[in-house]
Protein backbone atom coordinates (compact mmCIF):
# COMPACT_ATOMS: atom_id res chain seq x y z
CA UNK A 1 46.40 -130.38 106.72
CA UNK A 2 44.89 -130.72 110.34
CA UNK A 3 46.92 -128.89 113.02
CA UNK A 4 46.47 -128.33 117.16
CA UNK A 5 47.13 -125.56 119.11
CA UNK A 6 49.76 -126.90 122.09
CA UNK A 7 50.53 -124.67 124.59
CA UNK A 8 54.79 -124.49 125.08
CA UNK A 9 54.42 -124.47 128.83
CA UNK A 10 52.14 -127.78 128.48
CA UNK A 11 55.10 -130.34 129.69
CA UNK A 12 55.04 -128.35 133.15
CA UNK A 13 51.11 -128.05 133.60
CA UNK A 14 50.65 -128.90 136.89
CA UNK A 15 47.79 -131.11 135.60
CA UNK A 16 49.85 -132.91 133.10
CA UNK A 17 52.68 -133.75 136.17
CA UNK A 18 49.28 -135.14 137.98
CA UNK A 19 48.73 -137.52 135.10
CA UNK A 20 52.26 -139.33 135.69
CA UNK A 21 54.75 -141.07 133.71
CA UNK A 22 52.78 -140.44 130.15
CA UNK A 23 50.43 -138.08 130.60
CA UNK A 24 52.14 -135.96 128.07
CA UNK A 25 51.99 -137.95 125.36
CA UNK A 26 48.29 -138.99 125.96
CA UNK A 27 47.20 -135.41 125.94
CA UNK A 28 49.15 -134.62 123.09
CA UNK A 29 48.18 -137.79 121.24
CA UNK A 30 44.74 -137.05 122.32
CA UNK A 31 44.18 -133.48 120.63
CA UNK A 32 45.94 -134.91 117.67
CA UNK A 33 43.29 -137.58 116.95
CA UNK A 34 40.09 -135.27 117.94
CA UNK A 35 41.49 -132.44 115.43
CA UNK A 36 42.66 -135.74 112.41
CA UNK A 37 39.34 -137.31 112.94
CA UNK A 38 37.07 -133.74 113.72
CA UNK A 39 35.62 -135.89 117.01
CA UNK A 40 35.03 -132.22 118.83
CA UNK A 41 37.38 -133.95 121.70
CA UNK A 42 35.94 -137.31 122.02
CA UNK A 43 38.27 -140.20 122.08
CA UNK A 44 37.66 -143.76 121.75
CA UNK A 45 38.05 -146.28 124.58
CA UNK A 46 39.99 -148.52 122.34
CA UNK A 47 41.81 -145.65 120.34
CA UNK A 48 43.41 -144.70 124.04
CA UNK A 49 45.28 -148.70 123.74
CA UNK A 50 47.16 -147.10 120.72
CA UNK A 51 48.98 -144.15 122.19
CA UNK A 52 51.80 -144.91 123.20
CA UNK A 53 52.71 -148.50 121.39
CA UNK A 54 55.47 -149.71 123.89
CA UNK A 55 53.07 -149.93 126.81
CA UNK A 56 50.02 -152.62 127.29
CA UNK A 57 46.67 -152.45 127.14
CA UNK A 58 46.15 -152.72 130.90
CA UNK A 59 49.01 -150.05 131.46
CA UNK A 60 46.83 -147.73 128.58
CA UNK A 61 43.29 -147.99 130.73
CA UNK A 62 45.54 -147.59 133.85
CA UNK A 63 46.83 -144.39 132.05
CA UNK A 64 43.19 -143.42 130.95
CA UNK A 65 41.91 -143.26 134.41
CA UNK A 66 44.91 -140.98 135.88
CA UNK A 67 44.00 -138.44 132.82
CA UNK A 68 40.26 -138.21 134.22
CA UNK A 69 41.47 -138.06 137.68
CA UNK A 70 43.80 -135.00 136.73
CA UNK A 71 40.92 -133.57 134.80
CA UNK A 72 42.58 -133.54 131.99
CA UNK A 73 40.00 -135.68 130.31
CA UNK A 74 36.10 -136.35 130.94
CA UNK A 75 34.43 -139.85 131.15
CA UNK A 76 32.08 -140.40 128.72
CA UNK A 77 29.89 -143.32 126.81
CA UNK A 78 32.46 -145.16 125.04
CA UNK A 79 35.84 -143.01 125.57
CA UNK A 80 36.90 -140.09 126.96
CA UNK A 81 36.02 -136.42 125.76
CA UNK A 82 38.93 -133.78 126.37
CA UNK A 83 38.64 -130.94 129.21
CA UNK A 84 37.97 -127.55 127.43
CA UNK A 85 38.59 -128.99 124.10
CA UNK A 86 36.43 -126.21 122.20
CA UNK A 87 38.67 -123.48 124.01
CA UNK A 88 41.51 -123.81 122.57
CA UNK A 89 40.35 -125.83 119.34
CA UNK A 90 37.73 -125.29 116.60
CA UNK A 91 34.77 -127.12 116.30
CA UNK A 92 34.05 -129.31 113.60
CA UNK A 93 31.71 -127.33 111.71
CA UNK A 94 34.24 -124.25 111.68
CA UNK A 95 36.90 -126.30 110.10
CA UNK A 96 34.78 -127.64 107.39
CA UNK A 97 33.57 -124.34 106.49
CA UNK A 98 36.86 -123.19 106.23
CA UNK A 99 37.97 -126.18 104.28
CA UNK A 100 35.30 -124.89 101.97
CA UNK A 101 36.48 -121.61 101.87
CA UNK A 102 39.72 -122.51 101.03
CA UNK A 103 38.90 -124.74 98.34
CA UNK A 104 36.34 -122.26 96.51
CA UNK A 105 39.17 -119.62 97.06
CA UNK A 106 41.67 -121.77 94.91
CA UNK A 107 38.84 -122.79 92.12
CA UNK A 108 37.79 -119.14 92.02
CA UNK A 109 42.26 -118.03 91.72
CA UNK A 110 42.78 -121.37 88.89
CA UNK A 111 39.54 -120.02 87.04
CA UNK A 112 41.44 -116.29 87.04
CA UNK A 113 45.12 -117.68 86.27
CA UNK A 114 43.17 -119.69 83.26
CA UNK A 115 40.84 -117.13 81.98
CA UNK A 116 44.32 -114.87 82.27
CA UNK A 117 46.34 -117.57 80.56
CA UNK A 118 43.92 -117.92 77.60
CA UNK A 119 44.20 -113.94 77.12
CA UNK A 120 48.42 -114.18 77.23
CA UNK A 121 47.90 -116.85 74.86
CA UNK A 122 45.69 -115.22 72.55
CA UNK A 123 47.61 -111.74 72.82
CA UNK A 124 50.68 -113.86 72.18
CA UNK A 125 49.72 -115.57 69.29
CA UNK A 126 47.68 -111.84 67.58
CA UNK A 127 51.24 -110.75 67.80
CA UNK A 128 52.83 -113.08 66.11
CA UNK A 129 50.21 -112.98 63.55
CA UNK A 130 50.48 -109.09 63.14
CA UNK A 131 54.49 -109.80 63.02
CA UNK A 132 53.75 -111.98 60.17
CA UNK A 133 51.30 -109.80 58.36
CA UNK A 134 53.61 -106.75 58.45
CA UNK A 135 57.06 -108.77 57.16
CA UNK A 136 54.29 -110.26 54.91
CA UNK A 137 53.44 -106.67 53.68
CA UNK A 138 56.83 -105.34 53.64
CA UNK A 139 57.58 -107.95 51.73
CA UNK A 140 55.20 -107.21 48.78
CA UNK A 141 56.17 -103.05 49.25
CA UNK A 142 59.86 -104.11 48.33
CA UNK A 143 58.29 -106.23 45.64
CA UNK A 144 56.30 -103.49 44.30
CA UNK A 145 58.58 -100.81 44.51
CA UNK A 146 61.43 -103.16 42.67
CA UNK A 147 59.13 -103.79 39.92
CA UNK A 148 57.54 -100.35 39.37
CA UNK A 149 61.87 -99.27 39.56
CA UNK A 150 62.59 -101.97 37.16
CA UNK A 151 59.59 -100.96 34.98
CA UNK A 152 60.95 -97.06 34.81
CA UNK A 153 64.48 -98.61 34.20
CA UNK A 154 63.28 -100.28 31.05
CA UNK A 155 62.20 -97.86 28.40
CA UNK A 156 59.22 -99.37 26.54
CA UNK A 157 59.94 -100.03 22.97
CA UNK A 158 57.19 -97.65 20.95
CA UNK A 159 55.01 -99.83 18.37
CA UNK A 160 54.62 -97.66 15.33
CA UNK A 161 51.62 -96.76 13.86
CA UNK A 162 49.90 -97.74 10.73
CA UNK A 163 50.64 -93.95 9.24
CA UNK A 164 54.43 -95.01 10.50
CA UNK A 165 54.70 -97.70 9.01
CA UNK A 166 52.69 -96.74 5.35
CA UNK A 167 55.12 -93.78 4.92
CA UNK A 168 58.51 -95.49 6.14
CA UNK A 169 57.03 -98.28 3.23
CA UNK A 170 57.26 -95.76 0.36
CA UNK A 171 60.29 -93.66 2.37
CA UNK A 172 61.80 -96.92 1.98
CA UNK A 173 61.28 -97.64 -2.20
CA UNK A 174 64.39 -97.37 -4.03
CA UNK A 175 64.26 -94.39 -6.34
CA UNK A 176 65.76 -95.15 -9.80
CA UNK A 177 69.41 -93.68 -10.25
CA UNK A 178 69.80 -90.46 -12.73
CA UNK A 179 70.61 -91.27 -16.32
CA UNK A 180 68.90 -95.11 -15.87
CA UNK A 181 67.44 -96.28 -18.42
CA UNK A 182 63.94 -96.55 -16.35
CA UNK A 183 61.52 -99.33 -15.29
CA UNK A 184 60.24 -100.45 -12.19
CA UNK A 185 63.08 -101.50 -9.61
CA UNK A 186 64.49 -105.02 -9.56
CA UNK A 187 61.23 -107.37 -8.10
CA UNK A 188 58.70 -104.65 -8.61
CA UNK A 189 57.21 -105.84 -11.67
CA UNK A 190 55.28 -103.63 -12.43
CA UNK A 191 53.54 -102.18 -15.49
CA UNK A 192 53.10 -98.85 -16.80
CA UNK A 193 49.28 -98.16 -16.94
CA UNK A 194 47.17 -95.53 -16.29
CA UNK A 195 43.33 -94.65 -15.28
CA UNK A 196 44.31 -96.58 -12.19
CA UNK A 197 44.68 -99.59 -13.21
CA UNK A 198 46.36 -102.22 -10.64
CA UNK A 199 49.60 -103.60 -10.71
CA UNK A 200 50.67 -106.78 -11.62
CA UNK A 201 49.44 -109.42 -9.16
CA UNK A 202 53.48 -110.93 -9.18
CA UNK A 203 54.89 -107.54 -8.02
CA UNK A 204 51.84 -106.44 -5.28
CA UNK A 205 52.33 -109.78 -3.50
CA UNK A 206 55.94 -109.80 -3.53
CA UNK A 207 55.43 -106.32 -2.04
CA UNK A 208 53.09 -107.77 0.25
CA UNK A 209 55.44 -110.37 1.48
CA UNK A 210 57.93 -107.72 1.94
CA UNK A 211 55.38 -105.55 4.11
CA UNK A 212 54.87 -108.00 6.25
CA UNK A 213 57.66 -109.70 7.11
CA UNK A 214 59.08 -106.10 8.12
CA UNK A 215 55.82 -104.89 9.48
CA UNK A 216 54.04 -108.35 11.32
CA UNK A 217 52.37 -106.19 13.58
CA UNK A 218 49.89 -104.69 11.43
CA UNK A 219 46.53 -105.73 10.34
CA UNK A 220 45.86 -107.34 7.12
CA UNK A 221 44.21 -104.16 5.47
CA UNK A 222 47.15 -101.92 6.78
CA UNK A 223 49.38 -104.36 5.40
CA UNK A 224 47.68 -104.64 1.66
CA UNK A 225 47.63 -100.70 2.08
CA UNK A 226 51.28 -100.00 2.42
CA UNK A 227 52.25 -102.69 -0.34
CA UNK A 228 49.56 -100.50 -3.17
CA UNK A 229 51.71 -97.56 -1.41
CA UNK A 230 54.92 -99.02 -2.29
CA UNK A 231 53.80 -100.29 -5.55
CA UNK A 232 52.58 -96.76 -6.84
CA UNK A 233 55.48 -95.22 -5.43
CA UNK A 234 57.64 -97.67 -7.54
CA UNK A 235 55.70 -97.14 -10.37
CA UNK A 236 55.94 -93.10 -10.25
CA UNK A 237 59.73 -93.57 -10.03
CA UNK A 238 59.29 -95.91 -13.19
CA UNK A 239 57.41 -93.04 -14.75
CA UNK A 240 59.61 -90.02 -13.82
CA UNK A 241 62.67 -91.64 -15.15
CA UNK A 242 61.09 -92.71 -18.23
CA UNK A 243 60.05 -89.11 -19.20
């Protein structure tokens, strides 16, 4: 905003008293338009008519004569140019320059307080992120640790072996009672032969069926094994008693 330098003591100036009735408000009104307009103290003819609006034209140039004959202003081609203007006021090349200063000192400070606001903004939002990535990690920690607890809670149910399972299949043949009158158990089937002859093929698959509805884990050949297991095992009973 343009601005004039007015000295306090200016209403008693003995030139100002010179210049009559408004010769205040002409000088005043004067400086202001010189430092609005950057004239370097030149004023108008017909600006002058606008100073003070209550008076007329003729009282204006009546008015504009007294100022040059106090020497408060200078006659010039056109207008008037003000007495000393330069001393007390700057010239119109200063005040642009520092216009321009001003104006490259507030691009240069909104290119800072940006460039600083894009860093709060990006430090802001990293830490957020890292907030999120550590609840995200505790998270999966708790996670972890309940399931590797939970795991060690639970005790794993053992799956026997093949060797297990063949011996608890002929632990598991019924053994004749004392005093019977001998043969294979009930089911078995079987028949007394020797030189290694195979059992009847009625009594090895019931045995079969038996070894693997108890025993589905195992693979067929473990399977066929443990019902020839239980089958001889059936059949040595069968022999013992019968001796």
């Amino acid at each position: 905003m343009p601005w004039v330098k007015i000295d306090d003591n200016l209403p008693n100036h003995p030139k100002v008293i010179a210049a009559g009735l408004h010769g205040l408000a002409f000088t005043v009104a004067g400086i202001a338009y010189c430092q609005r307009n950057l004239t370097d103290g030149f004023i108008p003819a017909l600006v002058v008519l606008t100073f003070v609006p209550h008076i007329s034209a003729r009282a204006a140039q009546a008015q504009a004569v007294r100022m040059v004959g106090a020497g408060l202003w200078e006659l010039r081609d056109g207008g008037y140019q003000v007495h000393d203007y330069h001393d007390f006021n700057p010239t119109k090349e200063e005040v642009l320059a520092r216009r321009a200063e001003v104006h490259d000192a507030r691009v240069a400070a909104g290119r800072q307080g940006g460039i600083r606001s894009g860093e709060a903004r990006r430090a802001s939002l990293q830490e957020e992120a890292n907030a999120k990535q550590t609840g995200s990690n505790g998270a999966s920690n708790q996670r972890s640790k309940g399931e590797a607890k939970s795991k060690q809670t639970r005790s794993p149910t053992p799956t026997p072996t093949e060797k297990q399972v063949l011996g608890s299949a002929v632990r598991e043949t019924p053994r004749p009672p004392d005093g019977a009158s001998g043969g294979p158990p009930s089911g078995a089937a079987v028949t007394r032969v020797g030189g290694g002859k195979k059992p009847e093929r009625g009594s090895y698959e019931a045995a079969l069926g038996r070894i693997r509805q108890a025993h589905p884990e195992l693979g067929l050949a473990a399977q066929e094994a443990a019902a020839l297991q239980e089958l001889s095992a059936a059949i040595a009973g069968a022999t013992a008693a019968a001796g």
